[in-house]
Protein backbone atom coordinates (compact mmCIF):
# COMPACT_ATOMS: atom_id res chain seq x y z
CA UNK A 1 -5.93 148.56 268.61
CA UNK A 2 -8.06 146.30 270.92
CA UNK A 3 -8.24 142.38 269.27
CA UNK A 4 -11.32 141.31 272.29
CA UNK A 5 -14.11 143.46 272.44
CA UNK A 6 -15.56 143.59 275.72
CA UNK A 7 -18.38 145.60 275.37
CA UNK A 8 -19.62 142.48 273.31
CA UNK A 9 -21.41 139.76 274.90
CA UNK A 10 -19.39 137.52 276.56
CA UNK A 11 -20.43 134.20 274.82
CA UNK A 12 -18.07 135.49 271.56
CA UNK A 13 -15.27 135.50 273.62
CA UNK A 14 -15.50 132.07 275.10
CA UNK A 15 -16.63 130.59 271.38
CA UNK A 16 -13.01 131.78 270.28
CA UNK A 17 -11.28 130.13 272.64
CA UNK A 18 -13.87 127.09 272.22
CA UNK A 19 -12.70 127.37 268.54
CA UNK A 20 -8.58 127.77 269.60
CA UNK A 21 -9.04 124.62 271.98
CA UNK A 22 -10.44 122.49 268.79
CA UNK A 23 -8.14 123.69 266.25
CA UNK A 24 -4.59 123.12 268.73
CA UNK A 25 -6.38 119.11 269.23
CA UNK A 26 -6.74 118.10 265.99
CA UNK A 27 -3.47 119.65 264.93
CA UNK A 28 -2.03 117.73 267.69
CA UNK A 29 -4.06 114.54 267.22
CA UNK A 30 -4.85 114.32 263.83
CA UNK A 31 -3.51 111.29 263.36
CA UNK A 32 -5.85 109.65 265.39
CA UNK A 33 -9.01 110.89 264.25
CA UNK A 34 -11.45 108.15 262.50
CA UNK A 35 -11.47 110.06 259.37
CA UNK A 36 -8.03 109.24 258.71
CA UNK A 37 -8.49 105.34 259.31
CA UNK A 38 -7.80 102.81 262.01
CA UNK A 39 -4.15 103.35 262.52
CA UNK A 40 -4.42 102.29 266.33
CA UNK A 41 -5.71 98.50 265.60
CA UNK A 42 -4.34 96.05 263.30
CA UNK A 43 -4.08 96.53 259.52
CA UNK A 44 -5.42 93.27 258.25
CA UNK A 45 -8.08 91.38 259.66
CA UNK A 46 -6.87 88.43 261.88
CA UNK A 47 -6.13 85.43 259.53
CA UNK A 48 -8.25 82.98 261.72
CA UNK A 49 -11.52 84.20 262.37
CA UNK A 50 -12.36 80.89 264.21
CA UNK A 51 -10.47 77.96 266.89
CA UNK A 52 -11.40 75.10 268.44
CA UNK A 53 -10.34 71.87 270.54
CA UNK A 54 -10.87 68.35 270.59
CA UNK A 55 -13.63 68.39 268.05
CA UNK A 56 -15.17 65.63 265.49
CA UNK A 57 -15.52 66.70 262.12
CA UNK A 58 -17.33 65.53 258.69
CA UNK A 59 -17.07 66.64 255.76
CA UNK A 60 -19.92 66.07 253.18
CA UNK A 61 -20.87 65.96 249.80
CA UNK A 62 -23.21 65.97 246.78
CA UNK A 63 -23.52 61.96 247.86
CA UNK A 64 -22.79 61.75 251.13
CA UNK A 65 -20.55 61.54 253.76
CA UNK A 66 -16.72 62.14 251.91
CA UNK A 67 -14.68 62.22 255.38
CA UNK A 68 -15.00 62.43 258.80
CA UNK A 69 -12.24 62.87 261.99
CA UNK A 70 -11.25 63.89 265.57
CA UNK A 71 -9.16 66.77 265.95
CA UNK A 72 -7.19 68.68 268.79
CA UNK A 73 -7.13 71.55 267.14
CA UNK A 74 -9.10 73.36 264.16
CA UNK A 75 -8.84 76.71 262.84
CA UNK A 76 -10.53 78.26 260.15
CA UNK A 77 -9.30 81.06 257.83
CA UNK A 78 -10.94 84.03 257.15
CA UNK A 79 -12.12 83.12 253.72
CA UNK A 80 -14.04 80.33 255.24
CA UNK A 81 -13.50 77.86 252.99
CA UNK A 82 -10.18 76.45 253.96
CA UNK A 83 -10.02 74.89 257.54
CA UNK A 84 -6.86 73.66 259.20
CA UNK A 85 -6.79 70.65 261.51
CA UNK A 86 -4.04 69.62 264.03
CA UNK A 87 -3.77 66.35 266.11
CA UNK A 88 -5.85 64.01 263.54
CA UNK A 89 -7.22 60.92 265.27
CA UNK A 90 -10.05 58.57 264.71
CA UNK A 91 -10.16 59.77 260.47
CA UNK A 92 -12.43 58.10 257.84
CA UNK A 93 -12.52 58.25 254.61
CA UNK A 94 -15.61 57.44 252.76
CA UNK A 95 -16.22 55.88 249.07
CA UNK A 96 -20.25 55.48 247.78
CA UNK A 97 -21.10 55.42 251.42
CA UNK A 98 -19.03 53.12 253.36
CA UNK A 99 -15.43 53.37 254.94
CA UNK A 100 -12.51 53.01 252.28
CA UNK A 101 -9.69 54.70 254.57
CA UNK A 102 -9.05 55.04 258.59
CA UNK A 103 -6.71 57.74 258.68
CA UNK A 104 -4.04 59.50 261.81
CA UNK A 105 -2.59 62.64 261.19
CA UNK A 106 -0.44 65.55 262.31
CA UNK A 107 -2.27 67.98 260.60
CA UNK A 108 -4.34 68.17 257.68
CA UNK A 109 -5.47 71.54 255.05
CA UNK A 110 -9.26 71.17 253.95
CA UNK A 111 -10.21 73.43 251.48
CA UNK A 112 -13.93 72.94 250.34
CA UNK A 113 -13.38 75.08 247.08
CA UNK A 114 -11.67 72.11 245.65
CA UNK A 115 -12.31 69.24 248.05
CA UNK A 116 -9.11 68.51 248.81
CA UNK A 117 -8.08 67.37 252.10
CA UNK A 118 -4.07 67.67 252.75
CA UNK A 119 -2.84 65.99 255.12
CA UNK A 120 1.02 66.06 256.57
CA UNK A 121 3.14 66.06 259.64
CA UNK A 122 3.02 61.94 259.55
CA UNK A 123 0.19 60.37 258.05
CA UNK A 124 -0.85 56.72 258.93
CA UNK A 125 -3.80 55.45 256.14
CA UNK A 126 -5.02 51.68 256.75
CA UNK A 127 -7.69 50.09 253.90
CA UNK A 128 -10.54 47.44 254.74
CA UNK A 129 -8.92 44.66 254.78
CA UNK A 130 -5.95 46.05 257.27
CA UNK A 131 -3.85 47.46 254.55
CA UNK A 132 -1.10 50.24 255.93
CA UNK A 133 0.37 53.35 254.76
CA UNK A 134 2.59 55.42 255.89
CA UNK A 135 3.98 58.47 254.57
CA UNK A 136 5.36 61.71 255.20
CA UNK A 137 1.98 63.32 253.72
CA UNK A 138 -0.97 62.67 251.08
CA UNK A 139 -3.78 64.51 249.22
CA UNK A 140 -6.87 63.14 249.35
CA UNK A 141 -8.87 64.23 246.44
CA UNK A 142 -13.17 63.69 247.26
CA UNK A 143 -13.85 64.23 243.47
CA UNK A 144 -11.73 61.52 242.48
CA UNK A 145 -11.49 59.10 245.52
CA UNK A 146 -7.58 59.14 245.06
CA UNK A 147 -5.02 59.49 247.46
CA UNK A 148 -1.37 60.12 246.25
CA UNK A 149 1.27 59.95 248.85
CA UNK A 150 3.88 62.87 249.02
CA UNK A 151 7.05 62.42 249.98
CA UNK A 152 8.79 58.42 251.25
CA UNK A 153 6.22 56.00 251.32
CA UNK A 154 5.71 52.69 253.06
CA UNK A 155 3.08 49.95 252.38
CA UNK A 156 2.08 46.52 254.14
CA UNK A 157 -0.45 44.16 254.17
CA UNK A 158 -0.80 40.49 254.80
CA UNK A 159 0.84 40.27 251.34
CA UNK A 160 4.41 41.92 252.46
CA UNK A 161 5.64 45.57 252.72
CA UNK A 162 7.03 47.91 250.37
CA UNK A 163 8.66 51.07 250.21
CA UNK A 164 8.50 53.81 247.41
CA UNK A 165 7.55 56.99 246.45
CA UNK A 166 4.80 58.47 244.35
CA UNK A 167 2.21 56.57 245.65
CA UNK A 168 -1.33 56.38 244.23
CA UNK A 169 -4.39 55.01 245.73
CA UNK A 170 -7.15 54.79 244.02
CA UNK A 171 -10.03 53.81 246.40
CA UNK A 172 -13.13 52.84 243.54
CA UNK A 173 -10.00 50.81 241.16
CA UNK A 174 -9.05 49.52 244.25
CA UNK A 175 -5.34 50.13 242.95
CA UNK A 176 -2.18 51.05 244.52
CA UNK A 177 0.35 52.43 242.63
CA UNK A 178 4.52 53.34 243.54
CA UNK A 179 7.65 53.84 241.80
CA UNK A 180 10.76 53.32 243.09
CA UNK A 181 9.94 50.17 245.38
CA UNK A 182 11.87 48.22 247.51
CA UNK A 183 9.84 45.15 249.35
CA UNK A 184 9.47 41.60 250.55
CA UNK A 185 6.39 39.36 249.96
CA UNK A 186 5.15 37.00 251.89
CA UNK A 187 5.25 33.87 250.49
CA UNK A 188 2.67 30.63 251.37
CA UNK A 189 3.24 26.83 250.25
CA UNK A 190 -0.01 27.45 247.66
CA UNK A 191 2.24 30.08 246.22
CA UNK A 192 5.15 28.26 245.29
């Protein structure tokens, strides 16, 4: 019995092979062909689809400017709407226009969806009339104009200091709220 036919033309013969060739490869790579998916490069997409360094930032809104800062570092996720910031220097925070809040950072968590700005990692906050904060962390809230402290909180001004928690600030009241505070006050003769 004779499996290769010779008498044939010769082009069958090397399409067999051809054929033998291709079916051994896949069998051996299979796992690597793109009909099978992208097993070679990552599974997810990268988290952070964009860096940068040392930039200025502002955030704005239906009214305006809402913030604005110098960062060393930001990073923005792949959803786009939440943007991370490290190193936070040189931070305002507007109210109906005009500065309400200078603000240093470690880091802060914008995320546009709900126009919060997080901020953490140390957080120094001083008002218009050189009013200090300091706390642990705050949310700033752009809706609202609020800014509640997370975490121990400290408070001075040419009044005294304080120290608390659950701190409030409400920048169009004009309001500071704690619990749990400890303090002096600063006393004048007009006082007493």
């Amino acid at each position: 019995m004779r499996i290769w036919n010779m008498r044939g033309p010769p082009y069958i013969s090397l399409a067999i092979a051809a054929g033998i060739i291709l079916l051994v490869s896949v069998v051996a790579f299979k796992r690597y062909l793109p009909y099978v998916g992208n097993r070679i490069g990552p599974i997810e997409p990268a988290a952070i689809v964009q860096a940068m360094e040392d930039v200025r930032l502002v955030g704005l809104g239906e009214t305006g400017k809402r913030w604005s800062l110098r960062a060393g570092k930001v990073e923005i996720a792949r959803n786009r709407s939440v943007t991370t910031l490290t190193g936070i220097s040189e931070g305002s925070i507007f109210d109906q226009g005009k500065v309400a809040l200078t603000v240093d950072a470690g880091k802060a968590v914008y995320d546009q969806r709900s126009d919060e700005l997080a901020l953490s990692g140390g957080i120094t906050v001083e008002g218009r009339k050189g009013e200090r904060v300091s706390a642990e962390g705050a949310k700033w809230d752009g809706r609202t104009s609020k800014l509640v402290g997370q975490g121990r909180v400290e408070v001075s001004g040419k009044w005294g200091s304080a120290q608390g928690s659950d701190l409030v600030v409400d920048a169009r009241q004009k309001e500071i709220t704690m619990t749990n505070v400890s303090g002096s006050l600063r006393l004048n003769d007009r006082a007493l």
